[in-house]
Protein backbone atom coordinates (compact mmCIF):
# COMPACT_ATOMS: atom_id res chain seq x y z
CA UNK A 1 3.94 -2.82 -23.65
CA UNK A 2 1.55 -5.75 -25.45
CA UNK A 3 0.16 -4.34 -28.93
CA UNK A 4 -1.07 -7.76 -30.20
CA UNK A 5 -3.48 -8.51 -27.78
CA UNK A 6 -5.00 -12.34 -27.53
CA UNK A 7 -8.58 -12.11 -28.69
CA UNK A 8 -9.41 -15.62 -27.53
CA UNK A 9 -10.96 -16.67 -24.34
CA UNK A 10 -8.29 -16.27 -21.61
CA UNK A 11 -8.54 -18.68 -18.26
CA UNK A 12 -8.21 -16.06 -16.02
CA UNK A 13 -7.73 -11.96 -16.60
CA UNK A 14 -5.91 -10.08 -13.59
CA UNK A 15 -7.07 -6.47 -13.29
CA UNK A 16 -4.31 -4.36 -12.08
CA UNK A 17 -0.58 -5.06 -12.18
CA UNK A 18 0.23 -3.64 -8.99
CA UNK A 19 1.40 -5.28 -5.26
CA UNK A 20 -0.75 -8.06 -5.28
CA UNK A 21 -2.07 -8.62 -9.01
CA UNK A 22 1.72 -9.01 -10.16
CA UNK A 23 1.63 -12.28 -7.87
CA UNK A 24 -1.40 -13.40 -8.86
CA UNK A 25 -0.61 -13.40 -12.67
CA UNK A 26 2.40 -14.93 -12.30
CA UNK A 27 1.81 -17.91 -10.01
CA UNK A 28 -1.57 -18.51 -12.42
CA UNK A 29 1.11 -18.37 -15.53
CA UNK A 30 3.81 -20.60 -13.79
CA UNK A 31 0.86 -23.16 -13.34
CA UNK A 32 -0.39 -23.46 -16.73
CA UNK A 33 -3.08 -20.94 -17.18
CA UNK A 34 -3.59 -18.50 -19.86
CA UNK A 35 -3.36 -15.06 -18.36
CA UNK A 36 -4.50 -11.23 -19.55
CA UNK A 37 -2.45 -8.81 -16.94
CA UNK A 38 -3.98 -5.95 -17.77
CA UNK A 39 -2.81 -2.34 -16.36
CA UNK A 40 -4.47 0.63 -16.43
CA UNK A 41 -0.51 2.58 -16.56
CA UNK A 42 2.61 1.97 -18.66
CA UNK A 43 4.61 -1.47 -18.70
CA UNK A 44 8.33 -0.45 -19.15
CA UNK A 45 9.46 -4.05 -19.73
CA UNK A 46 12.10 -5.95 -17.42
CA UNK A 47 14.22 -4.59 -14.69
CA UNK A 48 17.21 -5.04 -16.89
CA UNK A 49 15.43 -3.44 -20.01
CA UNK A 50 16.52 0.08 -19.61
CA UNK A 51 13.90 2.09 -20.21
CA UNK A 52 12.17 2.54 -16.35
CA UNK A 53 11.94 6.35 -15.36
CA UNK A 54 14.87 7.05 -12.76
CA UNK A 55 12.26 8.37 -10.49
CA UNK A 56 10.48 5.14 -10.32
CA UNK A 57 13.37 3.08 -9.78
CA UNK A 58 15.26 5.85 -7.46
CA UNK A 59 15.10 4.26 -3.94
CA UNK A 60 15.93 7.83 -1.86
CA UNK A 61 12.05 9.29 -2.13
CA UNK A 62 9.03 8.46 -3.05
CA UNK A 63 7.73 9.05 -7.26
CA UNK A 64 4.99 11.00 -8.05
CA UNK A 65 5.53 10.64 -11.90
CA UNK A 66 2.47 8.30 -12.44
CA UNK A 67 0.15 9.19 -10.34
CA UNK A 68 -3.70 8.30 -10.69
CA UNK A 69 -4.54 11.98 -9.04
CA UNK A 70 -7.41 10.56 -6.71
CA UNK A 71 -8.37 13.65 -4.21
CA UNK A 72 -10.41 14.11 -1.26
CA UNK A 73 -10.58 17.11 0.80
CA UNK A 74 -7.04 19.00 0.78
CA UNK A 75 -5.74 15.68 0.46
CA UNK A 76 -3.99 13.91 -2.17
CA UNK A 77 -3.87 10.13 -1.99
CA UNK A 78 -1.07 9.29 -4.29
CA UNK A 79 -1.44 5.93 -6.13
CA UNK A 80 0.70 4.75 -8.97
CA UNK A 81 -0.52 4.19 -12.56
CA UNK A 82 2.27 1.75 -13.52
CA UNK A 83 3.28 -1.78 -13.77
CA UNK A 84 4.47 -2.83 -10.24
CA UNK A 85 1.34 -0.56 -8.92
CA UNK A 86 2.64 0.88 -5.65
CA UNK A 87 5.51 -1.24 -4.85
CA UNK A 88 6.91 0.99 -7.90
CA UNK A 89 7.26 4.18 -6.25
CA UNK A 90 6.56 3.90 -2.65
CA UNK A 91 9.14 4.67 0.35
CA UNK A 92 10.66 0.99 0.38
CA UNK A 93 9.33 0.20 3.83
CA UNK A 94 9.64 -3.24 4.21
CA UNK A 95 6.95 -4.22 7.36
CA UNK A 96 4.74 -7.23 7.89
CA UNK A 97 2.80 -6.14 11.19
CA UNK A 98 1.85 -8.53 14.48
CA UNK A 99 1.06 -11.67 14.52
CA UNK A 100 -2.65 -10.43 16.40
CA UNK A 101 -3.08 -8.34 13.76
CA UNK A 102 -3.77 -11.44 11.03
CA UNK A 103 -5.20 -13.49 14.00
CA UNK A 104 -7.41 -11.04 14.73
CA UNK A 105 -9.25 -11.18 11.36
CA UNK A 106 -10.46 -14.01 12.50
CA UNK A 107 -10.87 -15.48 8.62
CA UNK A 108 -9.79 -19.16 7.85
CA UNK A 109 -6.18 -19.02 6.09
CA UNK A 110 -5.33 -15.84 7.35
CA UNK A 111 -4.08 -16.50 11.10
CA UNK A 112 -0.52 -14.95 11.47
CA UNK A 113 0.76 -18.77 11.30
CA UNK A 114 -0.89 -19.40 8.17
CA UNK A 115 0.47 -16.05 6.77
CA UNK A 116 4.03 -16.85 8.40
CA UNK A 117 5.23 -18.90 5.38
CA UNK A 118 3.80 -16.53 2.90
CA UNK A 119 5.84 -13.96 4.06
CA UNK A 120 9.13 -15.70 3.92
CA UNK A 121 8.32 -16.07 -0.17
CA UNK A 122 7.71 -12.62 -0.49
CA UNK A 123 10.57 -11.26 1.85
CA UNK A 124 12.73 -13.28 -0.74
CA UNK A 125 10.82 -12.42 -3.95
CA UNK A 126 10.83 -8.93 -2.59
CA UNK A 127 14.68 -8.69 -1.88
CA UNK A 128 14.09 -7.33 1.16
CA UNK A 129 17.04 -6.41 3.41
CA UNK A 130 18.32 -4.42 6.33
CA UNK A 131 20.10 -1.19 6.23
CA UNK A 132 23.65 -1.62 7.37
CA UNK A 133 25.00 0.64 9.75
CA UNK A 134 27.38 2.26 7.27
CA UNK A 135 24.72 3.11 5.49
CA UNK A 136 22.66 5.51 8.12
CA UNK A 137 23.18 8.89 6.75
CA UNK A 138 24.04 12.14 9.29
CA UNK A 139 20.58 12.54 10.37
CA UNK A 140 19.20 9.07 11.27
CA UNK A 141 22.57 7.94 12.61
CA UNK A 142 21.46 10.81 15.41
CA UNK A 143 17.97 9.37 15.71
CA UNK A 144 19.41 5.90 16.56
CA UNK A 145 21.85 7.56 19.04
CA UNK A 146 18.81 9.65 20.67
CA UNK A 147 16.64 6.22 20.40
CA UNK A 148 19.44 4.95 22.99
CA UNK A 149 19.62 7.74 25.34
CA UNK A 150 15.61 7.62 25.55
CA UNK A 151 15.89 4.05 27.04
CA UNK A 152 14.64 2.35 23.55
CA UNK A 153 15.41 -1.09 22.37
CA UNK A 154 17.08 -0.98 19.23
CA UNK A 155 16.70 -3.82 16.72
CA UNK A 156 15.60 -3.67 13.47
CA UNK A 157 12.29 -6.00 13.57
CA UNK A 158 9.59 -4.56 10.98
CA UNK A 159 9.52 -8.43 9.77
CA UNK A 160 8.96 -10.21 12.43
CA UNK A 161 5.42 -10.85 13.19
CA UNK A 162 6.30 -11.28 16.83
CA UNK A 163 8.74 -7.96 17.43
CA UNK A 164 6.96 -5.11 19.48
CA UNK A 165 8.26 -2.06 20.22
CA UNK A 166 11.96 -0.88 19.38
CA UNK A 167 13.63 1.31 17.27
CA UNK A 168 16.30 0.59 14.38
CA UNK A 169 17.19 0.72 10.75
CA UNK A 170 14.58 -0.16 8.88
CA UNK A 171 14.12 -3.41 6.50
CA UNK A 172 13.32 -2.15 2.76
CA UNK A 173 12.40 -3.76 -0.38
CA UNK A 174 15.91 -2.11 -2.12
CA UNK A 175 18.37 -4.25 -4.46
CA UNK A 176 21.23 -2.27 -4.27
CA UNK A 177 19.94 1.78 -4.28
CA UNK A 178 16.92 0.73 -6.66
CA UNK A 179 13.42 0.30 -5.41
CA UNK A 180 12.69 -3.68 -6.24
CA UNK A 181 8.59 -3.89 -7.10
CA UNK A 182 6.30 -6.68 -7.67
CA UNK A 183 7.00 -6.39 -11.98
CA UNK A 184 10.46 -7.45 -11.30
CA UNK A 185 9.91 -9.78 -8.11
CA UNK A 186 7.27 -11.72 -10.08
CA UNK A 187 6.34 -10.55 -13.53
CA UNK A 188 9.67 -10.26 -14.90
CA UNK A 189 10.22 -14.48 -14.51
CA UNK A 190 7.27 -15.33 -16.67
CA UNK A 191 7.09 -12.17 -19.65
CA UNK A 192 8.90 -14.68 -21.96
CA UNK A 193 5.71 -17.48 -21.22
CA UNK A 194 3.77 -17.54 -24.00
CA UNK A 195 0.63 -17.77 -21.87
CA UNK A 196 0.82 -14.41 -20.18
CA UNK A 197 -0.40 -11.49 -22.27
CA UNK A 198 0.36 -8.13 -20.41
CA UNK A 199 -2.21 -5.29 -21.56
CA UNK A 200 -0.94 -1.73 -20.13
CA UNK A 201 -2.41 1.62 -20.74
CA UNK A 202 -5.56 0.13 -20.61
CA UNK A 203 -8.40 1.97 -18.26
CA UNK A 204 -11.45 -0.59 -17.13
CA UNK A 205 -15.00 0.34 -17.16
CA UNK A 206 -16.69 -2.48 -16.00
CA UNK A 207 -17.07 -5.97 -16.02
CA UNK A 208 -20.30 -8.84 -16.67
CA UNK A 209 -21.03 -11.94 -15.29
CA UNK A 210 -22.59 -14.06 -17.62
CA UNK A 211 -23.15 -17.97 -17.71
CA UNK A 212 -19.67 -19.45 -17.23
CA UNK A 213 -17.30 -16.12 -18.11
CA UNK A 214 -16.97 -12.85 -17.75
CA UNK A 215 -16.74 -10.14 -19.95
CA UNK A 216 -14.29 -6.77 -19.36
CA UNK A 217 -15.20 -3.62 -21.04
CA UNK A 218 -12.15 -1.47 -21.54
CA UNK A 219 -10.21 1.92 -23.66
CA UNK A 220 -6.87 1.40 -24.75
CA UNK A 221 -5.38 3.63 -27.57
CA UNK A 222 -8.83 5.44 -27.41
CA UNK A 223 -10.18 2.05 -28.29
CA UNK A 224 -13.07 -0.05 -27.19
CA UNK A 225 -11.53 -3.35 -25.97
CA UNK A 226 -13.31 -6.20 -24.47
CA UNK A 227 -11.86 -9.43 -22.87
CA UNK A 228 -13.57 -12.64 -21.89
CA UNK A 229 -12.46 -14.99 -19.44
CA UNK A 230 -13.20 -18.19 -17.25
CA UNK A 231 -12.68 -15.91 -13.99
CA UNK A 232 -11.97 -12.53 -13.25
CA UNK A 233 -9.51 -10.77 -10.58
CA UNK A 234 -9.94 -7.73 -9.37
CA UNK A 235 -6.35 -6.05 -8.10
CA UNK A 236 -7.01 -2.70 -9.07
CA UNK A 237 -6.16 -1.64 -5.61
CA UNK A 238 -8.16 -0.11 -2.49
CA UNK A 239 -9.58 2.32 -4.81
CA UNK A 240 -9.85 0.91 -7.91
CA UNK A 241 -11.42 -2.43 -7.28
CA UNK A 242 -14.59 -0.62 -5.15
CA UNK A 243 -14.83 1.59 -8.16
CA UNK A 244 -15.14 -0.86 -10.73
CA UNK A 245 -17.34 -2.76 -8.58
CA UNK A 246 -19.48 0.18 -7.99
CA UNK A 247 -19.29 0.68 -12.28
CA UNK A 248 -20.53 -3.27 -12.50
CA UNK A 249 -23.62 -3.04 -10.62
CA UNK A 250 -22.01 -4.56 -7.62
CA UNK A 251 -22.44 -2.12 -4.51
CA UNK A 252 -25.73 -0.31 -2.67
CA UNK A 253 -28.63 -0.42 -5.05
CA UNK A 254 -29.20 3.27 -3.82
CA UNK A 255 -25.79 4.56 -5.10
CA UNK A 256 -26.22 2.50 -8.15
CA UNK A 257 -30.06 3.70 -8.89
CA UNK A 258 -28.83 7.49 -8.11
CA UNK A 259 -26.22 7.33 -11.33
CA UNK A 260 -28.38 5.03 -13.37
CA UNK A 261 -26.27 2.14 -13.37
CA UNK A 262 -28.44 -1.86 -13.00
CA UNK A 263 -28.05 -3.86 -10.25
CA UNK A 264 -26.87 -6.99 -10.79
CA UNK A 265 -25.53 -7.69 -6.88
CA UNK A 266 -26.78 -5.74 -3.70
CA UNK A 267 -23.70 -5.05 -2.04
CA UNK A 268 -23.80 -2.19 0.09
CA UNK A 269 -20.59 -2.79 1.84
CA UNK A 270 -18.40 -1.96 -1.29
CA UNK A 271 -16.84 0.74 -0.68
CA UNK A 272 -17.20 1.15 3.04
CA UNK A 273 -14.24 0.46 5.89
CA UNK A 274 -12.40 2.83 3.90
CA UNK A 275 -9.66 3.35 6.59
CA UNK A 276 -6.00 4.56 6.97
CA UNK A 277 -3.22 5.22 9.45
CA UNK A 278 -3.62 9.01 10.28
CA UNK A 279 -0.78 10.77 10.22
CA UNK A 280 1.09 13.95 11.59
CA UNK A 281 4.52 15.19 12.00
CA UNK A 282 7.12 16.73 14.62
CA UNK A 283 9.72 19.11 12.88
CA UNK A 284 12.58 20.83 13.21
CA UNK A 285 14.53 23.30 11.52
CA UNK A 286 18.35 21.57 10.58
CA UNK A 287 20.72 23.71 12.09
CA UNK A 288 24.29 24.44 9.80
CA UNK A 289 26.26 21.53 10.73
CA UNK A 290 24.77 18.72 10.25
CA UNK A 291 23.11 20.43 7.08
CA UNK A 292 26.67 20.01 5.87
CA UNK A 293 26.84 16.89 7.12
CA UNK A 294 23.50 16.25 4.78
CA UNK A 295 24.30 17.66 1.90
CA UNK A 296 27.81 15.91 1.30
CA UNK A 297 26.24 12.67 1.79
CA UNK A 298 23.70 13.39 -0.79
CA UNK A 299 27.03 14.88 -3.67
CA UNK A 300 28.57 11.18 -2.39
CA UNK A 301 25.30 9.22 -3.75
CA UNK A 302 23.02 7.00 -1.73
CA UNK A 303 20.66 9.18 0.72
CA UNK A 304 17.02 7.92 1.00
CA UNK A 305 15.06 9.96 2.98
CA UNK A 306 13.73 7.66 5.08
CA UNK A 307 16.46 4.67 6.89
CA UNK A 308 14.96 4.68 10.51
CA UNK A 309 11.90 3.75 12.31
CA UNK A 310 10.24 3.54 15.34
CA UNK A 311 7.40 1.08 16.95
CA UNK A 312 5.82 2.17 20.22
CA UNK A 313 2.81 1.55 22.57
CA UNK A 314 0.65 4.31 23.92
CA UNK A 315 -0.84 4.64 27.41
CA UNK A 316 -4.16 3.43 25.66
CA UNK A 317 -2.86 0.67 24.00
CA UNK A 318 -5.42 -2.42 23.78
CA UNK A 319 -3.51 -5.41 23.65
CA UNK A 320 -0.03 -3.74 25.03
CA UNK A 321 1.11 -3.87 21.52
CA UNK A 322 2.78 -1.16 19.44
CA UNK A 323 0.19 1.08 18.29
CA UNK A 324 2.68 3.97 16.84
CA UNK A 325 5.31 4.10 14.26
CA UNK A 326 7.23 6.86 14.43
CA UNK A 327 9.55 7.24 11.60
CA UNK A 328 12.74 10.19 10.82
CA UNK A 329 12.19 12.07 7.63
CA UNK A 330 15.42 14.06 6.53
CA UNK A 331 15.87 15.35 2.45
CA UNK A 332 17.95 13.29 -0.08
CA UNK A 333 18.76 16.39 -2.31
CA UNK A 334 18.67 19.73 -1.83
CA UNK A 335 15.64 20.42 -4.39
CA UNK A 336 13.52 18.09 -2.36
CA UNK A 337 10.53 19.59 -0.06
CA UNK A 338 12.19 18.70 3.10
CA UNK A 339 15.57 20.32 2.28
CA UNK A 340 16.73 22.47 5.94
CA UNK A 341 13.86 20.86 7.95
CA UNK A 342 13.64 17.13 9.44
CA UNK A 343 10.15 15.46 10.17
CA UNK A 344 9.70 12.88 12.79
CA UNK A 345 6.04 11.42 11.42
CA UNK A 346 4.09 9.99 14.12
CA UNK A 347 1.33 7.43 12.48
CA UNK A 348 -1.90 5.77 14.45
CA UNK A 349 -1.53 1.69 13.46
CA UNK A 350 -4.61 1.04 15.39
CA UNK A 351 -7.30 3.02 13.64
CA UNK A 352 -10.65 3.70 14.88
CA UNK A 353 -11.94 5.95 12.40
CA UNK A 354 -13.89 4.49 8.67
CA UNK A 355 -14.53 6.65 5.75
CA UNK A 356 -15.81 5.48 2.09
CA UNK A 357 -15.55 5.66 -1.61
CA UNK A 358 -18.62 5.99 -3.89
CA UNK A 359 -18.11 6.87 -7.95
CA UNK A 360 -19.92 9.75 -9.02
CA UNK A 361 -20.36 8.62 -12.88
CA UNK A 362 -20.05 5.55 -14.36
CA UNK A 363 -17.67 7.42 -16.42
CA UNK A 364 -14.39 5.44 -15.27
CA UNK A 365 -12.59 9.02 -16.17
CA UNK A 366 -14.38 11.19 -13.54
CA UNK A 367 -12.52 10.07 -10.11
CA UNK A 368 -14.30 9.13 -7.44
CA UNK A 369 -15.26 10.79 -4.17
CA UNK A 370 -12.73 9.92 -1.56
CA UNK A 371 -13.51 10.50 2.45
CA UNK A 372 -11.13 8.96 4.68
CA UNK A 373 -12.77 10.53 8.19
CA UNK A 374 -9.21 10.66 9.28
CA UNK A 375 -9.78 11.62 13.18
CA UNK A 376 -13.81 10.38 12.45
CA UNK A 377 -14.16 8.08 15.36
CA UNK A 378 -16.16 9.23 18.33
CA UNK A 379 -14.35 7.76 20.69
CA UNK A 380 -11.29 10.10 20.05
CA UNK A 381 -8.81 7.29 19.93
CA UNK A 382 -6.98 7.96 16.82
CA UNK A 383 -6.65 11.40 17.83
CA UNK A 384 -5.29 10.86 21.64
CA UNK A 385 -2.75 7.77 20.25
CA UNK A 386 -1.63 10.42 17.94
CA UNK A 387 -1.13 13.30 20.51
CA UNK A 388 0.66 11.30 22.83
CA UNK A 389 3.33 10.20 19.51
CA UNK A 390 3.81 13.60 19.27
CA UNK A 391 4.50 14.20 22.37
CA UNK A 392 7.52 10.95 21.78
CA UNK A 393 8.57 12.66 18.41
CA UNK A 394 9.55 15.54 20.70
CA UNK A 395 11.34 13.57 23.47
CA UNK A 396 13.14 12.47 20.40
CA UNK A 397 13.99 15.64 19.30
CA UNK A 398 14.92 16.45 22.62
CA UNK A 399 17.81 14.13 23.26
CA UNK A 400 21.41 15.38 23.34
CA UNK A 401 22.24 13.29 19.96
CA UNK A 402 19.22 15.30 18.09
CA UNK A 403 19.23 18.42 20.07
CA UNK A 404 22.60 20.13 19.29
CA UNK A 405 22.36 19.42 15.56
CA UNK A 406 18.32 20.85 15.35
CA UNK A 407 17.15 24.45 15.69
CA UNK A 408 13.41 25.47 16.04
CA UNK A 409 10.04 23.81 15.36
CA UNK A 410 7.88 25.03 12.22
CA UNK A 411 4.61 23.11 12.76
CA UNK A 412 2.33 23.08 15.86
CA UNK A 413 1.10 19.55 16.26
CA UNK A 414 1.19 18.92 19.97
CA UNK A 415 -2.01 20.47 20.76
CA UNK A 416 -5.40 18.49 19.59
CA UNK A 417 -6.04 21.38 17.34
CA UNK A 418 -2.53 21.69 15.47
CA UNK A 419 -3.30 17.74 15.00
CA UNK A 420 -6.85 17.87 13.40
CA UNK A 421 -4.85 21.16 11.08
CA UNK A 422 -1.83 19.13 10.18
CA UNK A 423 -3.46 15.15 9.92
CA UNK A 424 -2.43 13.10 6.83
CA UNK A 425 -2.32 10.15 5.38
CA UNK A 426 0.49 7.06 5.58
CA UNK A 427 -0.16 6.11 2.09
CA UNK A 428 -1.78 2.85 3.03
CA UNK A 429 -5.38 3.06 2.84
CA UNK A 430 -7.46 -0.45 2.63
CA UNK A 431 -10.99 -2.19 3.37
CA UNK A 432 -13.26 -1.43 0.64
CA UNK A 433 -14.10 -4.71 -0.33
CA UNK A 434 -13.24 -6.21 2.72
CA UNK A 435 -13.57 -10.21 3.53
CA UNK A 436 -16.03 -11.43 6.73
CA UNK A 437 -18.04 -14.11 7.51
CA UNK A 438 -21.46 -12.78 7.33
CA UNK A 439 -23.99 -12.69 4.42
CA UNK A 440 -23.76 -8.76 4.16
CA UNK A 441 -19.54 -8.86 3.66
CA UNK A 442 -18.52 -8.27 0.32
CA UNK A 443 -15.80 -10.94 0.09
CA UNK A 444 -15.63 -14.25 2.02
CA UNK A 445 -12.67 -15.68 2.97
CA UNK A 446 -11.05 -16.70 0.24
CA UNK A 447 -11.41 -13.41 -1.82
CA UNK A 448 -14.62 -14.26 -3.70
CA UNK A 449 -17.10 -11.20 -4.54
CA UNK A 450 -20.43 -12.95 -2.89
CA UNK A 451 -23.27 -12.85 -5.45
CA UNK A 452 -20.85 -13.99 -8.23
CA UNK A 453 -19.08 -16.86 -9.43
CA UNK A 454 -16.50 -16.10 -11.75
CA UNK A 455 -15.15 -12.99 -9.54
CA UNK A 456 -12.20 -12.61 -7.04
CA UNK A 457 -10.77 -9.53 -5.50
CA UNK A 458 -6.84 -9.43 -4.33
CA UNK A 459 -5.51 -6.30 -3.06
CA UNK A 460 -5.75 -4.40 0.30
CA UNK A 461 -9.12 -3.47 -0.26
CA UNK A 462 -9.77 -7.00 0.80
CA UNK A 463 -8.24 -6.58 4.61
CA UNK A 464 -10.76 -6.01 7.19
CA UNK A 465 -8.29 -4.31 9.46
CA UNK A 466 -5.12 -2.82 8.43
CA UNK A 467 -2.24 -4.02 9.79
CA UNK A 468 -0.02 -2.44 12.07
CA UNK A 469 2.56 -1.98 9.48
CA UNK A 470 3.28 -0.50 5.75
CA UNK A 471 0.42 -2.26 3.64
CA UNK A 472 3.01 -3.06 0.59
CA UNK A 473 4.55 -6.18 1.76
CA UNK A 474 1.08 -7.48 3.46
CA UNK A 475 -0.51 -6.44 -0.59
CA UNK A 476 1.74 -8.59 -1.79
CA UNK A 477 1.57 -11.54 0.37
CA UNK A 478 -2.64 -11.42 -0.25
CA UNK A 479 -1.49 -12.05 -3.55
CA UNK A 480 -0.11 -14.98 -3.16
CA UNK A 481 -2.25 -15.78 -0.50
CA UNK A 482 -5.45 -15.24 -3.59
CA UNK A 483 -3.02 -17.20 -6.10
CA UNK A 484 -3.53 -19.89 -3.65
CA UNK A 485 -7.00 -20.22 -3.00
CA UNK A 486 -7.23 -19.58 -6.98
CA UNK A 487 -5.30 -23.00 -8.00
CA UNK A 488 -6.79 -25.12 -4.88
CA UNK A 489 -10.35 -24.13 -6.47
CA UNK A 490 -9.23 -24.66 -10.33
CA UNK A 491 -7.84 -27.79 -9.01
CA UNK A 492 -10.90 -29.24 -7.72
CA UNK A 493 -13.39 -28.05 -10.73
């Protein structure tokens, strides 16, 4: 939305306005600094401005308006191009995982304690709330009555970090019907500070370390832009950030000599630990009633298609922690892909399996290439946790509440076969510039690229394990997790 861009020196520029890089502007602004927010998508202004797309601020299914269009495989891995990032047109899930699974990180400042009190700001920030009974539409009404009759506890816990398994309506980041993002949780409180300058629409090539700054090479407008600053922050997201690393000279010098791009940090890491929760579905075909049932809800307004969720523990289970989420799918409209069918997706939490993310050209056009390994690890873990969800999804579908309302099944996924055909992804992929303790990680503990010392990183990509949870509120709480770090080190030079 910025035209007149700030040509001095800024303190600190923020690459990416998504989850986390919203935060991390505006707690640098609200402390004094000069900031450039810069964003490779559109900025629509605030909340209250008017001129959002209705898909992005619909809260009943997910937006695929601004879409980056990163592919791997027969895959799609959708990832907004917008202010907000993510937050701005994912499903609304509002989850912070277990406690063991920041604990088990085993980083300084991340133990679920220490993350605790970071999540109570964002929960707030975030709006998140709780479905209301009168709320559950036809369909996941039923699931919560078959949840019962299958002997699960029912409680709606995604945000406590010490809940295990249950089943309930979920917690969602939703201000009345309208999906609340990071622009208008954080952004939107500081736009009228005269030391933030938002840059949107503009796509980052690569960035240089020199003496006391960096420099950012960028196209806006078709273009050449380039911004200087005391430190840089990378928050272009799981993707993003490796691939401007990789553009920088920061990753393996063999990928790096192979496109003819200098070295200026051995990092062969970047880009690795790509990982996701793999993904598959149970279906059913709706039967006429409670299609009815469906579509008057949807004339009378408010019908997201997803209000329910599930958290269970499989027979191979490490800790004796939920390792599933199973979560109802049911169409808000009748032009949506779901209409006359209901999903019950079944998603591994745990994940065994790594993939990676290397640029092919240091063009920052050409997309990168993308494999996930979904079902990759040897061990066959992500593939048996997700066979025997499945087999739950069905026991599901098999209860009296579900049963009557549901005809036939259209997908084969209980067999190991039908589950390698069918895998996808939960939208939450993370790790490629992951934090650790040893010489070799790319990030240590407090988000700092090692090899440099003007350059931080703040997104998932950062997260050594994912979570057992959706990665949106957990993005958002590294952000102000980064912010943190940020102003205790600018404090102390």
């Amino acid at each position: 939305m910025t035209d007149k861009i700030n040509s001095n020196h800024y303190d600190l520029i923020v690459v990416g306005g998504g989850s986390a890089g919203c935060v991390v502007a505006a707690k640098l602004v609200d402390a004094g600094f000069n900031i450039a927010l810069v964003e490779a998508g559109p900025d629509y202004g605030t909340f209250d401005h008017g001129s959002w797309p209705s898909d992005l601020t619909d809260a009943t299914e997910i937006a695929d308006s601004h879409d980056w269009g990163y592919q791997g495989g027969r895959w799609v891995f959708q990832r907004a191009r917008v202010l907000g990032g993510c937050s701005s047109h994912n499903g609304c899930i509002a989850a912070v995982g277990h406690r063991r699974d920041y604990d088990d990180w085993e980083l300084p400042g991340w133990s679920g304690n220490e993350v605790e009190p970071l999540f109570s700001r964002v929960l707030n920030a975030m709006k998140v709330r709780t479905y209301q009974d009168q709320e559950a539409g036809p369909f996941h009404a039923k699931c919560i009555e078959a949840a019962q009759q299958l002997g699960w506890r029912i409680a709606s816990d995604l945000c406590d970090l010490d809940a295990n398994a249950g089943f309930g309506l979920e917690t969602v980041n939703i201000a009345g019907t309208t999906r609340w993002n990071s622009a208008f949780a954080y952004i939107d409180p500081v736009r009228q500070n005269d030391r933030l300058t938002i840059i949107d629409n503009a796509l980052v090539h690569h960035f240089h370390e020199h003496g006391d700054s960096v420099s950012l090479a960028c196209s806006r407008n078709d273009q050449s832009l380039t911004l200087t600053g005391s430190h840089l922050v990378l928050s272009a997201g799981v993707y993003g950030s490796a691939e401007i690393m990789q553009r920088s000279g920061v990753a393996d010098p063999e990928l790096l000599e192979q496109l003819d791009i200098p070295v200026r940090v051995p990092s062969t890491k970047v880009g690795t630990n790509l990982h996701d929760h793999p993904m598959v579905h149970a279906d059913r075909r709706v039967g006429p009633e409670l299609q009815t049932y469906l579509d008057e809800a949807s004339q009378r307004g408010f019908l997201p298609e997803e209000q329910t969720l599930g958290k269970a523990v499989s027979s191979i289970a490490e800790d004796g922690l939920f390792d599933l989420h199973l979560f109802p799918v049911c169409a808000s409209t009748q032009t949506s892909r779901l209409f006359g069918r209901v999903h019950i997706e079944v998603a591994c939490m745990t994940p065994k399996s790594r993939g990676s993310l290397k640029i092919n050209s240091a063009d920052p056009t050409v997309l990168p290439l993308i494999e996930h390994n979904y079902l990759g690890d040897e061990a066959g873990h992500d593939l048996a946790v997700l066979k025997e969800g499945v087999a739950m999804a069905n026991d599901l579908f098999e209860q009296p509440a579900l049963k009557a309302a549901l005809r036939e099944s259209l997908t084969d996924t209980r067999s190991e076969a039908g589950i390698r055909q069918h895998v996808e992804h939960y939208y939450h992929p993370v790790g490629t510039c992951a934090m650790g303790p040893a010489d070799d990680d790319v990030c240590d503990a407090r988000g700092r690229v090692r090899g440099l010392q003007h350059v931080s990183i703040a997104d998932a990509s950062l997260m050594p394990q994912i979570p057992r949870a959706n990665t949106n509120l957990p993005s958002v709480m590294i952000g102000e997790r980064i912010a943190g770090f940020l102003l205790d080190d600018l404090a102390s030079v």
